[in-house]
Protein backbone atom coordinates (compact mmCIF):
# COMPACT_ATOMS: atom_id res chain seq x y z
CA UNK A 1 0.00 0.00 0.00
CA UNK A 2 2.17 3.00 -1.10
CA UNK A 3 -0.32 5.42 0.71
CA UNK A 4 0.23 3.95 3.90
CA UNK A 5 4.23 3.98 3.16
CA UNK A 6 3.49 7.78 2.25
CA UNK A 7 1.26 8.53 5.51
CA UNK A 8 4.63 6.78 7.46
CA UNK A 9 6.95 8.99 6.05
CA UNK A 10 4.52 11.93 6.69
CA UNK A 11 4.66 11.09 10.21
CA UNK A 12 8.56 10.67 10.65
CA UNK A 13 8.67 14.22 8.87
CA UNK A 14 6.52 15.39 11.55
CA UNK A 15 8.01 14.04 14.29
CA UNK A 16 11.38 14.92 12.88
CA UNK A 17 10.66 18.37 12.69
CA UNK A 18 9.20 18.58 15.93
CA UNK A 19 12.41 17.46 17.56
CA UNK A 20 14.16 19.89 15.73
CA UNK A 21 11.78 22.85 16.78
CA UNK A 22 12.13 21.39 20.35
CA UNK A 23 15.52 21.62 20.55
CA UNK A 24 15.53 25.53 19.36
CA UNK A 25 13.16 26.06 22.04
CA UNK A 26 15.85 24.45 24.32
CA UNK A 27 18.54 26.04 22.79
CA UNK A 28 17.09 29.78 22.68
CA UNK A 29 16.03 29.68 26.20
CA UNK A 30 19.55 28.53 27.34
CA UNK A 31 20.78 31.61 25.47
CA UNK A 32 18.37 33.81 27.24
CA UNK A 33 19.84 32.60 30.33
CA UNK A 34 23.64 33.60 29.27
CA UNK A 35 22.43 36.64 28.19
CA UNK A 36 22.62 38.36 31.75
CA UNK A 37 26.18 36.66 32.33
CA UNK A 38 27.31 38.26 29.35
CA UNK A 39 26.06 41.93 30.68
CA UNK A 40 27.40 41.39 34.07
């Protein structure tokens, strides 16, 4: 059923980019936390 092997590669896309967006989130508010290091 190529739809379903579509639909499964949807999903790891997904999922993928989630982890990715995630990880900015992560990585941005660890930055925001330097930030007032850096001023001091």
């Amino acid at each position: 059923n190529p739809q379903a092997m579509n639909w499964d590669a949807v999903l790891k896309l997904l999922f993928f980019m989630h982890c990715i967006n995630e990880r900015r989130r992560a990585d941005l508010k660890s930055n925001i936390l330097i930030l007032p290091l850096w001023k001091n």
